[in-house]
C-alpha atoms as a PDB file:
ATOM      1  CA  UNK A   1       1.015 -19.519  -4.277  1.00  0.00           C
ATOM      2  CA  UNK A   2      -2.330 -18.014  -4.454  1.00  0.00           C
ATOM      3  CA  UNK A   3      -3.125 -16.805  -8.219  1.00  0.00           C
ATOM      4  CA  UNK A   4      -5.776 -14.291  -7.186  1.00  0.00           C
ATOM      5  CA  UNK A   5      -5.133 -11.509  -4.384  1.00  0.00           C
ATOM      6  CA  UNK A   6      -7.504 -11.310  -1.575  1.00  0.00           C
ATOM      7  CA  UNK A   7      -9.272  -8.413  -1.808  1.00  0.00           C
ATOM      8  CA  UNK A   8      -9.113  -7.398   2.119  1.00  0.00           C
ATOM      9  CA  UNK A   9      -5.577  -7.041   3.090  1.00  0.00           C
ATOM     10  CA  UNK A  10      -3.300  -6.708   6.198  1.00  0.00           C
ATOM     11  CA  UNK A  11      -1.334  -3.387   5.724  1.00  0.00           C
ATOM     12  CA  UNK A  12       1.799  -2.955   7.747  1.00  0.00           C
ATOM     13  CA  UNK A  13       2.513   0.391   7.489  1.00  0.00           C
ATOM     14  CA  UNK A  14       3.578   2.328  10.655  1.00  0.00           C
ATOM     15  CA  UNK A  15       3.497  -0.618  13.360  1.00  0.00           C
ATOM     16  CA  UNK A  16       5.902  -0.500  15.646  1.00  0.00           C
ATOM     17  CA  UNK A  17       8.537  -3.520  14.988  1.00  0.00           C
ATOM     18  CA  UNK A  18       7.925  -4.904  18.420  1.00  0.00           C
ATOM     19  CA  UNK A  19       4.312  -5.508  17.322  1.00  0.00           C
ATOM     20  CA  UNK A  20       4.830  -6.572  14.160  1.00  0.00           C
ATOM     21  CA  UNK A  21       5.345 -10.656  14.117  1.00  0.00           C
ATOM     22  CA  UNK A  22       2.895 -10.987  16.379  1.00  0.00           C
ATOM     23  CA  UNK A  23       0.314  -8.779  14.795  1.00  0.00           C
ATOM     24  CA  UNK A  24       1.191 -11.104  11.858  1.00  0.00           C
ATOM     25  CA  UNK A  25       0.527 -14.369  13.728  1.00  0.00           C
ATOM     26  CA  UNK A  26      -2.883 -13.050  15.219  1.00  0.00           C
ATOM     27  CA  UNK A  27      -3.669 -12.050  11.544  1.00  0.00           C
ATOM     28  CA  UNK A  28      -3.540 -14.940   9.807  1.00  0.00           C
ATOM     29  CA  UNK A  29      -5.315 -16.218  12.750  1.00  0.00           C
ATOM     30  CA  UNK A  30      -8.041 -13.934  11.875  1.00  0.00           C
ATOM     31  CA  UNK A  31      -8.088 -15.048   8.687  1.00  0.00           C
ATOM     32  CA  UNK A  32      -6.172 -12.257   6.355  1.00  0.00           C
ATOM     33  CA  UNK A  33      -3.933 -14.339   3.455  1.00  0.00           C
ATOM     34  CA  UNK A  34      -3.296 -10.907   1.583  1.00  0.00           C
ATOM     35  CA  UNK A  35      -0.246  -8.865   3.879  1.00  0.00           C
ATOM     36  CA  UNK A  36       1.023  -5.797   2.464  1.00  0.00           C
ATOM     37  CA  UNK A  37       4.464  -4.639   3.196  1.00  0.00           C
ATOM     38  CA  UNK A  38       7.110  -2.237   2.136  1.00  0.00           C
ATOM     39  CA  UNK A  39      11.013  -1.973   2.549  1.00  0.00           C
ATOM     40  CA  UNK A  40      10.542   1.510   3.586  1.00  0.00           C
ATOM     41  CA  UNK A  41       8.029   0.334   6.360  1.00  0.00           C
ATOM     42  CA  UNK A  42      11.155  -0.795   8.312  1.00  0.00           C
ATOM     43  CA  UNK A  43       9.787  -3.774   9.733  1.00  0.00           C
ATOM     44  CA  UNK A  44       9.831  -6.456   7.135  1.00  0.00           C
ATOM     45  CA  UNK A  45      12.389  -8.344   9.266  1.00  0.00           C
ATOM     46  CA  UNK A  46       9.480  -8.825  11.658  1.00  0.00           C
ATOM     47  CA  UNK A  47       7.210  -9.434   9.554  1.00  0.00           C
ATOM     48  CA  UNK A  48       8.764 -12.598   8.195  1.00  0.00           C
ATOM     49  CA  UNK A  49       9.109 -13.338  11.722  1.00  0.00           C
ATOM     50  CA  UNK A  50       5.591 -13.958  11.804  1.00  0.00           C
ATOM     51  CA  UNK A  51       5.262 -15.154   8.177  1.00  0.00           C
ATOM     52  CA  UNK A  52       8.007 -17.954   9.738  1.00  0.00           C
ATOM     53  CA  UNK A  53       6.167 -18.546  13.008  1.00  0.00           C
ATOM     54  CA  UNK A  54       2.767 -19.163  11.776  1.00  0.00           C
ATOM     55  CA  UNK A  55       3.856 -21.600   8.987  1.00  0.00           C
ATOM     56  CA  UNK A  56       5.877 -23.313  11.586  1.00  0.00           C
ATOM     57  CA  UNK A  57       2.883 -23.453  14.190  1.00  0.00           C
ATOM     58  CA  UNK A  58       1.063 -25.146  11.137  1.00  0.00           C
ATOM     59  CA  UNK A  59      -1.270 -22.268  10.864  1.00  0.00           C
ATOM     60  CA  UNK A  60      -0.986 -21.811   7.272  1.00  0.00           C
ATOM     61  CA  UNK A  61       1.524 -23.025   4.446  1.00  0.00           C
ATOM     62  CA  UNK A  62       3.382 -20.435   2.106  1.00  0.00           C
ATOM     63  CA  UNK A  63       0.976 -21.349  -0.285  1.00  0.00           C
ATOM     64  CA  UNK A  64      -1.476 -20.264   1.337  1.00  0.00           C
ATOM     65  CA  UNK A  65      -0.680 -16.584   1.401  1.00  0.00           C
ATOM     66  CA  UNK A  66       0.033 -13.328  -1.092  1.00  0.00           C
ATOM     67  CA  UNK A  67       2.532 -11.083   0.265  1.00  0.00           C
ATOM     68  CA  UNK A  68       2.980  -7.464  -1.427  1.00  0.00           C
ATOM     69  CA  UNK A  69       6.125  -5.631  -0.880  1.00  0.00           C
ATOM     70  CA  UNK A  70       7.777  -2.154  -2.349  1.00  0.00           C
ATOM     71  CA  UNK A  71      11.027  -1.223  -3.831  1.00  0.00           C
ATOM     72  CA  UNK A  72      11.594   2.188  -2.228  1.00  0.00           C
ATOM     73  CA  UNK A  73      12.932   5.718  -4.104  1.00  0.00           C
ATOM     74  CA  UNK A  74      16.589   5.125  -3.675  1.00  0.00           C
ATOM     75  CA  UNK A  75      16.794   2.122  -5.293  1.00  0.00           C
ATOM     76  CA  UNK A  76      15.115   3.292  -8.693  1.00  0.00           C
ATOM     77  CA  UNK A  77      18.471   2.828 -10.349  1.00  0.00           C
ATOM     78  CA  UNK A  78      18.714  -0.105 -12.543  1.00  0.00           C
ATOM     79  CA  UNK A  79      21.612  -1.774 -11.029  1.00  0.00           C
ATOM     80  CA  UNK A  80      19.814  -1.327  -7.586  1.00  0.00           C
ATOM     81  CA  UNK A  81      16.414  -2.829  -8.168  1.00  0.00           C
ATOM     82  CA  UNK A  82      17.764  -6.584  -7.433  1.00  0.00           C
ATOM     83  CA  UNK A  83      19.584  -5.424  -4.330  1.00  0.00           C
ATOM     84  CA  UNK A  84      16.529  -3.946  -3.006  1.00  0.00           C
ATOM     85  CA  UNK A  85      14.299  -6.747  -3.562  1.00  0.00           C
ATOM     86  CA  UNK A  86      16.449  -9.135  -2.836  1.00  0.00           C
ATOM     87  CA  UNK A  87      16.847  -7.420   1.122  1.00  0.00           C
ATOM     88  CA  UNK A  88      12.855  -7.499   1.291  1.00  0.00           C
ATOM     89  CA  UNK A  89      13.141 -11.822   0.169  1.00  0.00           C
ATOM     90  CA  UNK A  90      15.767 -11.842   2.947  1.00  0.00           C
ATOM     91  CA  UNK A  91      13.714 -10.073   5.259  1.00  0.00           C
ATOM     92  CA  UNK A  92      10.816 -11.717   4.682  1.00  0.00           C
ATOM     93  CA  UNK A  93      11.910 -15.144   4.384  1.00  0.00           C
ATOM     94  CA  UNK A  94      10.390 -15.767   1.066  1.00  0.00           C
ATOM     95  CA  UNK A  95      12.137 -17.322  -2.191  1.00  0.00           C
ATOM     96  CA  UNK A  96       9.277 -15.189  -4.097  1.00  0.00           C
ATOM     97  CA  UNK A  97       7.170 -12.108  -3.692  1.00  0.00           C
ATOM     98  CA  UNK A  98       3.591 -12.462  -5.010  1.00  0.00           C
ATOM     99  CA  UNK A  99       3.537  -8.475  -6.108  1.00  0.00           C
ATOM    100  CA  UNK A 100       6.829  -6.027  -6.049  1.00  0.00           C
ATOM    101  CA  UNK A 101       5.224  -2.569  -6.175  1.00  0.00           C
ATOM    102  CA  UNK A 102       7.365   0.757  -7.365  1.00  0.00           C
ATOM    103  CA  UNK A 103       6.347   2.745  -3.827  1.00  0.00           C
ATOM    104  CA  UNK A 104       6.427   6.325  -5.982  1.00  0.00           C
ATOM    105  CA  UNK A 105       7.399   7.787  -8.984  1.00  0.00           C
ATOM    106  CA  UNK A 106      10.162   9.596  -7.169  1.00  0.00           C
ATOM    107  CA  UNK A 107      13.977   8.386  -7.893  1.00  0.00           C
ATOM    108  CA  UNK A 108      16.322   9.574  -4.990  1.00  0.00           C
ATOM    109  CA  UNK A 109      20.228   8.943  -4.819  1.00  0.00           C
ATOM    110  CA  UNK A 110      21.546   5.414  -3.543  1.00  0.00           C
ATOM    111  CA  UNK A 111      21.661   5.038  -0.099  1.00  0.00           C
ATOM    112  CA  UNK A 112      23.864   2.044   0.098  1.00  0.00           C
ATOM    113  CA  UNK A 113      21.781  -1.030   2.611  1.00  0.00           C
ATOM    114  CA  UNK A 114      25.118  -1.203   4.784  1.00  0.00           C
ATOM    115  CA  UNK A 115      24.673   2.402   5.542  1.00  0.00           C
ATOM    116  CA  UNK A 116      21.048   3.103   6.352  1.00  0.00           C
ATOM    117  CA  UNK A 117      18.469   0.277   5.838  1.00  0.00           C
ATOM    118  CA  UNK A 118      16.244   1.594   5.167  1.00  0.00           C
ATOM    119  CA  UNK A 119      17.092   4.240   3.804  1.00  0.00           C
ATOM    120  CA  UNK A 120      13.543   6.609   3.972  1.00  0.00           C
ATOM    121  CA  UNK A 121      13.550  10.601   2.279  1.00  0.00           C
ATOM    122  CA  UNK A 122      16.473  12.145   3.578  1.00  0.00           C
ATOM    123  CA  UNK A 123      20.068  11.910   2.207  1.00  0.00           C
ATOM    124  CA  UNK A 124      21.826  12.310   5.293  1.00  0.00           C
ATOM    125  CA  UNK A 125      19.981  12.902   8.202  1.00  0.00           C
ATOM    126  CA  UNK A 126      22.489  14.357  10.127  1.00  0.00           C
ATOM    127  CA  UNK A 127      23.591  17.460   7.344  1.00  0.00           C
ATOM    128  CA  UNK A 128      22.749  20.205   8.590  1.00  0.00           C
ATOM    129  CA  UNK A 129      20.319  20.627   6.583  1.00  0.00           C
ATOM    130  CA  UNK A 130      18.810  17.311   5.776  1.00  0.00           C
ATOM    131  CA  UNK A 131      17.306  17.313   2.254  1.00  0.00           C
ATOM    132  CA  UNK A 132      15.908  14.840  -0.331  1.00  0.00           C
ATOM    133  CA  UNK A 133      18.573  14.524  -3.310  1.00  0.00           C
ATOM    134  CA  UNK A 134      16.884  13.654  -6.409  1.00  0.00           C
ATOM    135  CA  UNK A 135      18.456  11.218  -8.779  1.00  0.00           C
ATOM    136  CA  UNK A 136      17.935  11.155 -12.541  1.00  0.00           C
ATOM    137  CA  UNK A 137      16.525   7.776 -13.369  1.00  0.00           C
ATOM    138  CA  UNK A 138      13.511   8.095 -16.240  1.00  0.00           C
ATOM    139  CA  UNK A 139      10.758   5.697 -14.877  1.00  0.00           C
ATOM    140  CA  UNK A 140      11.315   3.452 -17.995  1.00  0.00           C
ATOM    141  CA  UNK A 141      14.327   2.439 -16.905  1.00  0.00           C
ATOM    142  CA  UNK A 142      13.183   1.201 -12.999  1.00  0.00           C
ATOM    143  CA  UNK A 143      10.462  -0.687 -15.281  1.00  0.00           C
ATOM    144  CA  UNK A 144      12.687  -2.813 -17.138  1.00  0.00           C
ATOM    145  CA  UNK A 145      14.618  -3.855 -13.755  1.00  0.00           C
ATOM    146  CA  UNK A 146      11.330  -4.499 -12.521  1.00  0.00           C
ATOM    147  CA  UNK A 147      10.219  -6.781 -15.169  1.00  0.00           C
ATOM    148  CA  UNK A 148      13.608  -8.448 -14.924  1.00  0.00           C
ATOM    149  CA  UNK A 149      12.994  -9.593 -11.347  1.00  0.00           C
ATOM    150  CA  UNK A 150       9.987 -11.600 -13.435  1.00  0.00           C
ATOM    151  CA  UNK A 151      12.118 -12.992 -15.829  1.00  0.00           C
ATOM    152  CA  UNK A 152      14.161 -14.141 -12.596  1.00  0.00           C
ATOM    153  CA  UNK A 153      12.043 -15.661 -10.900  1.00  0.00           C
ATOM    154  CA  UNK A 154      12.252 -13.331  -8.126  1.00  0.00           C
ATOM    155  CA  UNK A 155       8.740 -11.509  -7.887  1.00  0.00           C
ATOM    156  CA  UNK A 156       5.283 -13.140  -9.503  1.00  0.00           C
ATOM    157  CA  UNK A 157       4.083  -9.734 -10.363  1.00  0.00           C
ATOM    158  CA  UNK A 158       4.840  -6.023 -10.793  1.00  0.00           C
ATOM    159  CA  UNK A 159       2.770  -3.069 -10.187  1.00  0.00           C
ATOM    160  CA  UNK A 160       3.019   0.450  -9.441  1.00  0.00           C
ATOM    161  CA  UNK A 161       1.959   2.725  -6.364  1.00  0.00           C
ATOM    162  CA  UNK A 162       0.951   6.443  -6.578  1.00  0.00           C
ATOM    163  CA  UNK A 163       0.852   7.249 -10.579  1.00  0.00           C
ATOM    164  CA  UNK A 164      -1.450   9.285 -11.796  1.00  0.00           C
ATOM    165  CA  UNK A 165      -3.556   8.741 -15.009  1.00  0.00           C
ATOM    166  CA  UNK A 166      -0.545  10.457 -17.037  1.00  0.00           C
ATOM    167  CA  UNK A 167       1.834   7.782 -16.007  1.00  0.00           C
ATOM    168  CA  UNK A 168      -0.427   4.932 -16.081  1.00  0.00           C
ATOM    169  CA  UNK A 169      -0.936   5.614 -19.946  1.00  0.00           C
ATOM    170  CA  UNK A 170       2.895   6.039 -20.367  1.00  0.00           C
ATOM    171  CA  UNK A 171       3.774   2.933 -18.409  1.00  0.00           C
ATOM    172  CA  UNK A 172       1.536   0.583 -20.866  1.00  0.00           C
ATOM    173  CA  UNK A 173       3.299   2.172 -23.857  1.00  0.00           C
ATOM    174  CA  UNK A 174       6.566   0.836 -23.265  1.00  0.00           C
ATOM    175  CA  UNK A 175       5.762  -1.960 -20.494  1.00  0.00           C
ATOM    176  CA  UNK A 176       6.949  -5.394 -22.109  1.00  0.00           C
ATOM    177  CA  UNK A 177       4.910  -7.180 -18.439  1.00  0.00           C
ATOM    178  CA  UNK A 178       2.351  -5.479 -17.979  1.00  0.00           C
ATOM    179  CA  UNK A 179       1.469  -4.129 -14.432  1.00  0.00           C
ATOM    180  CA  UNK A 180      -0.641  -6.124 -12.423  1.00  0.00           C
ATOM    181  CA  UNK A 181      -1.511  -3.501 -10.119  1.00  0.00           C
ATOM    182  CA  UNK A 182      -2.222  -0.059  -8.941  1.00  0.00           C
ATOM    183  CA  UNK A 183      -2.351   1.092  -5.365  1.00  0.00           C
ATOM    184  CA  UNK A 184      -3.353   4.617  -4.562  1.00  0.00           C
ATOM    185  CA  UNK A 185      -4.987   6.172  -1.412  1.00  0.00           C
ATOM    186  CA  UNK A 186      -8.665   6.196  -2.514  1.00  0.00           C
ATOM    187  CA  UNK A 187     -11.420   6.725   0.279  1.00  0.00           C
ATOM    188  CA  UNK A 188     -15.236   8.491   0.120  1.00  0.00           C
ATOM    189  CA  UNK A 189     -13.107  11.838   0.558  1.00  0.00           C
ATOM    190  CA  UNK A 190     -10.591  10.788  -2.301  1.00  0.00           C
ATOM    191  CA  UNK A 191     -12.576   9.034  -4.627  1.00  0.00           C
ATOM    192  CA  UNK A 192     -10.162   8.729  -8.161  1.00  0.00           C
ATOM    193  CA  UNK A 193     -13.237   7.482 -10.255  1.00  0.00           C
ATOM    194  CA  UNK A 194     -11.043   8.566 -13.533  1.00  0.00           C
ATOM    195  CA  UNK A 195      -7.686   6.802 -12.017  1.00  0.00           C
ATOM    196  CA  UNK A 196      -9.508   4.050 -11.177  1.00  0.00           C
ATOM    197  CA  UNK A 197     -11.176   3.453 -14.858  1.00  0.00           C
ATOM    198  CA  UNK A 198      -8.493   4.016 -16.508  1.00  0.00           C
ATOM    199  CA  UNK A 199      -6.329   1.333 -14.824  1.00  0.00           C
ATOM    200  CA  UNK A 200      -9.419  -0.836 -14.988  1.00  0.00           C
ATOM    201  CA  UNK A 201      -9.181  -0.178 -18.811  1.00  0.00           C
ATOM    202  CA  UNK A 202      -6.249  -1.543 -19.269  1.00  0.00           C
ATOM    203  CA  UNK A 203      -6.748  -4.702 -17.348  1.00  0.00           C
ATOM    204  CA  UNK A 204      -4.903  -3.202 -13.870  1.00  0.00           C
ATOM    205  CA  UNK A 205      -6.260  -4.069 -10.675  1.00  0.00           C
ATOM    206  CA  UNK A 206      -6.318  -1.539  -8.186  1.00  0.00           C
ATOM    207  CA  UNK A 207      -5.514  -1.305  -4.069  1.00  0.00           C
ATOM    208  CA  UNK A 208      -6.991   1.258  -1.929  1.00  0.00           C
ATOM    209  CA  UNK A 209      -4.662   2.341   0.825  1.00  0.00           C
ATOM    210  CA  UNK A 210      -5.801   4.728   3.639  1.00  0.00           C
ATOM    211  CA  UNK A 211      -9.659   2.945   2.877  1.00  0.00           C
ATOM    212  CA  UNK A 212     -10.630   4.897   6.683  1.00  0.00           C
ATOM    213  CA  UNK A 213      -9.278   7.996   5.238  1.00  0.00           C
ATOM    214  CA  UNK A 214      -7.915  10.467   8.148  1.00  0.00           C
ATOM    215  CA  UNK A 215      -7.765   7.690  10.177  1.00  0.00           C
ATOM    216  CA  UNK A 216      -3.973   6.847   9.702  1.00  0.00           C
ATOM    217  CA  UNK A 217      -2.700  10.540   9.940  1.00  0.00           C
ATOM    218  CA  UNK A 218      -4.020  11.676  13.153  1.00  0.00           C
ATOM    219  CA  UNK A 219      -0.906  10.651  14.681  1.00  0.00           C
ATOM    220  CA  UNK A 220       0.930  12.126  11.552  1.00  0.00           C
ATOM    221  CA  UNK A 221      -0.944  15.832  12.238  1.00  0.00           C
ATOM    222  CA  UNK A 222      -1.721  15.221   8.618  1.00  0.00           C
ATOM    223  CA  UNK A 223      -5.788  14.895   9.553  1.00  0.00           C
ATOM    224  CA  UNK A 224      -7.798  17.291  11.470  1.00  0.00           C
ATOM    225  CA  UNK A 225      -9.761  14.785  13.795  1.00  0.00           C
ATOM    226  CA  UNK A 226     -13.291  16.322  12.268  1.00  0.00           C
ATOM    227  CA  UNK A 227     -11.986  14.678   8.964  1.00  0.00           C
ATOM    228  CA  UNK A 228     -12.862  11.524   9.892  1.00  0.00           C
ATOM    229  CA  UNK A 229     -15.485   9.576   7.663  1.00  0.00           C
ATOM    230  CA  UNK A 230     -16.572   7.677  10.342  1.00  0.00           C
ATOM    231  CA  UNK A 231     -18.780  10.196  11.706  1.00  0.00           C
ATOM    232  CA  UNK A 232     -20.658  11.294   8.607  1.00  0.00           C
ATOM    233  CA  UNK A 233     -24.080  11.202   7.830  1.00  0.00           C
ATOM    234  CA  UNK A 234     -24.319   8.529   4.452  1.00  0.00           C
ATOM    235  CA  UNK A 235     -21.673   6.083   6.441  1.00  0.00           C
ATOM    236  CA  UNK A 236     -23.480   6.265   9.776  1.00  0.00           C
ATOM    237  CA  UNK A 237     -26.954   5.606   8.020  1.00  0.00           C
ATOM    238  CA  UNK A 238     -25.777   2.810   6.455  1.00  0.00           C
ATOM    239  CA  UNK A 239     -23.790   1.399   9.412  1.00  0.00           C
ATOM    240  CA  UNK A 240     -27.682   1.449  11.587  1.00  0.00           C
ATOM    241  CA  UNK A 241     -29.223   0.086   8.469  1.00  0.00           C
ATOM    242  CA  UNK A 242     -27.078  -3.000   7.850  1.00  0.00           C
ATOM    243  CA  UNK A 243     -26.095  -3.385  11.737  1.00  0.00           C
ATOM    244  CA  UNK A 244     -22.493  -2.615  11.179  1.00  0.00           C
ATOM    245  CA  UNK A 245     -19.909  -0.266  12.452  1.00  0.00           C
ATOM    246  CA  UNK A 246     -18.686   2.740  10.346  1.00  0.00           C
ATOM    247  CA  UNK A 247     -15.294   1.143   9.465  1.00  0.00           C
ATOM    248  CA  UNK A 248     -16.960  -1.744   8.162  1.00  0.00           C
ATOM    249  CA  UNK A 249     -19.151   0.591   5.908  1.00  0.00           C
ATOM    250  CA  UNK A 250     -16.054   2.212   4.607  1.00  0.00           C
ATOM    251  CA  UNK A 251     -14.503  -1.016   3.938  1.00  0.00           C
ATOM    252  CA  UNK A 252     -17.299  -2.678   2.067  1.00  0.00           C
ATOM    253  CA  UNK A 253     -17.774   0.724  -0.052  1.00  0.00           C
ATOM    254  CA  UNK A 254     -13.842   0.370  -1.422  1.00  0.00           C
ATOM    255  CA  UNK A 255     -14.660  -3.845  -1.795  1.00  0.00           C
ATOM    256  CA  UNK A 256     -17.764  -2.977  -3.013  1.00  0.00           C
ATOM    257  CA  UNK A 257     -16.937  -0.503  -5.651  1.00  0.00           C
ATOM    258  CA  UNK A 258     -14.066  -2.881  -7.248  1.00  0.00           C
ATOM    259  CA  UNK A 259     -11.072  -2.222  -5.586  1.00  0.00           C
ATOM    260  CA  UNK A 260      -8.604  -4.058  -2.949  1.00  0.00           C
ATOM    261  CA  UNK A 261      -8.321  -2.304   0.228  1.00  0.00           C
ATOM    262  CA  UNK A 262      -5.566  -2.778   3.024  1.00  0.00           C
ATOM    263  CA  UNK A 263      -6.864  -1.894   6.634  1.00  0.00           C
ATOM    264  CA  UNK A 264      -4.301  -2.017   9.294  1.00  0.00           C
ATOM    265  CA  UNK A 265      -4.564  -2.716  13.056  1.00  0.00           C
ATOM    266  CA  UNK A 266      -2.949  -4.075  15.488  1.00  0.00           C
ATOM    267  CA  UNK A 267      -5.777  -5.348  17.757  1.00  0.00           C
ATOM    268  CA  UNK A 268      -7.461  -8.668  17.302  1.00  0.00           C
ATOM    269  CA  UNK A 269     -11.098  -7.920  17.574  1.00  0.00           C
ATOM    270  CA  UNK A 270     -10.587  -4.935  15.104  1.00  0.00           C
ATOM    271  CA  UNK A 271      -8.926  -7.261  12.765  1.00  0.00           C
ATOM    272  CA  UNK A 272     -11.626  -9.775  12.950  1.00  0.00           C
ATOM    273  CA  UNK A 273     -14.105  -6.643  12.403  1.00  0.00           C
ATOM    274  CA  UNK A 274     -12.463  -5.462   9.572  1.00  0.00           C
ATOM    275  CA  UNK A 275     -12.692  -8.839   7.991  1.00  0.00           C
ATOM    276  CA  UNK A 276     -16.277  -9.194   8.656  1.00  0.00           C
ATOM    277  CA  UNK A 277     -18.208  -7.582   5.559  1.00  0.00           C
ATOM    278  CA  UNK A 278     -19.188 -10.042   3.196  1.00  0.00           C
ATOM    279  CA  UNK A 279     -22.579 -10.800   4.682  1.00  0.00           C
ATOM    280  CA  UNK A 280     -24.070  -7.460   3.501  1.00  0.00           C
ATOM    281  CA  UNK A 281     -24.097  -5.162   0.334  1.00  0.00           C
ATOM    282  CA  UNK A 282     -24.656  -1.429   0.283  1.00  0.00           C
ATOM    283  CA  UNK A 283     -27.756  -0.277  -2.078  1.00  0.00           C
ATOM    284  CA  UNK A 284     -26.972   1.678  -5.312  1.00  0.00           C
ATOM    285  CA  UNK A 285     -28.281   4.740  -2.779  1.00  0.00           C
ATOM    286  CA  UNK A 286     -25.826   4.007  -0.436  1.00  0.00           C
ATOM    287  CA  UNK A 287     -23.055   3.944  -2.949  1.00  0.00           C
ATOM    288  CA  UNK A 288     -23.948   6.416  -4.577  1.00  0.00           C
ATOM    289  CA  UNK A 289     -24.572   8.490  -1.237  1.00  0.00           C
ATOM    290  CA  UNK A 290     -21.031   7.886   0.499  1.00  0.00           C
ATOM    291  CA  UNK A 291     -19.456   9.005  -3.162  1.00  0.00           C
ATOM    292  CA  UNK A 292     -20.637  12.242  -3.023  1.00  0.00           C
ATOM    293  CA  UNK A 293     -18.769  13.064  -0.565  1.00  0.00           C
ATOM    294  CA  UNK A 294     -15.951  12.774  -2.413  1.00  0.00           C
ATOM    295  CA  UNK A 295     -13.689  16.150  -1.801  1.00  0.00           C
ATOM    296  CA  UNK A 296     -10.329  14.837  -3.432  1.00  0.00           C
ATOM    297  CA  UNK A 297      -9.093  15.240  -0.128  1.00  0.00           C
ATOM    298  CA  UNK A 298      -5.226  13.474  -0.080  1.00  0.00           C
ATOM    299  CA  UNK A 299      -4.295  13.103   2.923  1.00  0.00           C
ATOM    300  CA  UNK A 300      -0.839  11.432   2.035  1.00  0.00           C
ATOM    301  CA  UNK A 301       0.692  13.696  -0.488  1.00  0.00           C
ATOM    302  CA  UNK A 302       4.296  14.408  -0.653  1.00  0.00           C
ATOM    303  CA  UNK A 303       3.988  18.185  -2.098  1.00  0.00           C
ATOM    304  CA  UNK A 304       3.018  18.752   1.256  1.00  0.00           C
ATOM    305  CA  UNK A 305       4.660  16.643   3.612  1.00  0.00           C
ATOM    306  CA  UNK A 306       8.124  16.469   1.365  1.00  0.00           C
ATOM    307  CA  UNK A 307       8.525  20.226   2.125  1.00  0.00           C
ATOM    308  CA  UNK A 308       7.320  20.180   5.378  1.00  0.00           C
ATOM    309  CA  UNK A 309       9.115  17.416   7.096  1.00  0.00           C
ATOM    310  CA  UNK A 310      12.297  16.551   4.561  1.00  0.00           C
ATOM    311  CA  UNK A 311      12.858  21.058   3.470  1.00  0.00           C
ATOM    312  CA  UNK A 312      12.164  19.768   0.069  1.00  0.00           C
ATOM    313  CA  UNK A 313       9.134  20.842  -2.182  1.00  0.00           C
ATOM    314  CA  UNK A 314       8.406  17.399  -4.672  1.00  0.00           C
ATOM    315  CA  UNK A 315       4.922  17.354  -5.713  1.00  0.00           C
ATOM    316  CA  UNK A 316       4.079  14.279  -7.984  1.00  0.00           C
ATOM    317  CA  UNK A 317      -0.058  15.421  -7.844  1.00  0.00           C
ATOM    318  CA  UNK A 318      -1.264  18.698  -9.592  1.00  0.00           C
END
């Protein structure tokens, strides 16, 4: 397995199942070793579909790849951290996941897998009402099942998704394994310099997801389409001066400035694209230039879109 993540990855979030192992194959074929996946994604099945298919083809050997994947809010329980990531090992095919991620610091009731797999905000979908239920399980405790799919054998490495700079400092005064990683959405508009150093203090690695910014929620309506980074001034300067598009500007920024990022597509060329930006380095100007337009614009945050879509008001940013 590989011992260092690759610092471009293949996100999976919101394609469509019946794209999915393919996308996969054509990936790898592209060259991405780093796939990022989540049980709440709903399409792991197909994903090690294509995990499957390409090592059978002989396009790559388990070995050769790092494969993220999440345990999702209903399973923060103790007693249901196993079950949960033992579903994604199924799913995937894998005997071991390179990094198990906590998706957010929000515990919701057990939704048993028989039921509804997976599972996603909503207790029952069909109340007439349909609300999130919260559970009471201190993040502490969905930490110590974490660290004991380690001691298992089960997961390489734990990590957590979407803390803030409060829980980041609580986690490393109780973690026994420390986290390995930190994935947030960080972008030019979003730009957690503060979140980002202090995970780097204490020896976390950090993941940008959402590296395009709006991109990913136009579909959503969570992006106004004149959000978009690609069209603005420091990242279209910089895409004539290094003969490169915008996305690949934005992409070699988040590299760039010491984080992982995880791009998603499902078309070929725009995988190979995405791929394509370590032949040139953006100046200290340019850096420095495509920072400042940091807005702390969040673009996935669930004290808007958990009141809005699931009638229940969770904030987890202030």
């Amino acid at each position: 397995m590989l011992e260092t993540m690759p610092r471009v990855g293949f996100g999976l979030w919101k394609i469509p199942q019946e794209d999915t192992a393919a996308s996969v194959v054509e990936a790898i074929r592209a060259g991405y070793r780093h796939f990022d996946s989540a049980a709440d994604y709903g399409n792991e099945v197909q994903t090690g579909e294509g995990i499957a298919r390409a090592i059978s083809e002989g396009l790559i050997t388990r070995e050769d790849l790092w494969v993220t994947s999440k345990l999702w809010n209903t399973f923060h329980a103790p007693e249901h951290v196993e079950l949960a990531c033992r579903k994604s090992l199924e799913d995937l095919q894998l005997e071991q996941i390179d990094l198990y991620l906590i998706h957010f610091p929000i515990a919701l009731e057990f939704v048993p897998i028989d039921k509804r797999y997976p599972p996603e905000w909503v207790h029952d979908p069909d109340a007439a009402e349909p609300r999130m239920h919260k559970a009471s399980v201190p993040l502490h405790e969905t930490w110590a099942a974490m660290e004991a799919l380690v001691d298992k054998g089960l997961v390489k490495r734990i990590g957590v998704c979407n803390y803030t700079s409060g829980l980041v400092h609580d986690l490393m005064s109780y973690a026994h394994i420390k986290p390995a990683m930190l994935q947030i959405e960080a972008h030019p508009y979003l730009t957690q310099e503060k979140l980002i150093r202090c995970a780097k203090g204490y020896g976390i690695d950090v993941t940008a997801f959402s590296p395009l910014g709006a991109q990913s929620y136009f579909e959503l309506d969570m992006a106004r389409k004149e959000e978009s980074l690609l069209e603005t001034a420091p990242v279209m300067v910089a895409a004539q001066t290094h003969g490169k598009t915008a996305a690949q500007v934005l992409l070699r920024w988040g590299v760039q400035r010491g984080t992982a990022i995880i791009p998603k597509t499902t078309k070929p060329d725009r995988m190979r694209e995405n791929l394509a930006i370590d032949d040139f380095e953006l100046s200290q100007v340019e850096m420095a230039a495509i920072s400042a337009l940091n807005q702390n614009r969040r673009f996935n945050d669930p004290g808007v879109f958990t009141e809005s879509a699931f009638n229940t008001f969770h904030p987890i940013y202030d």
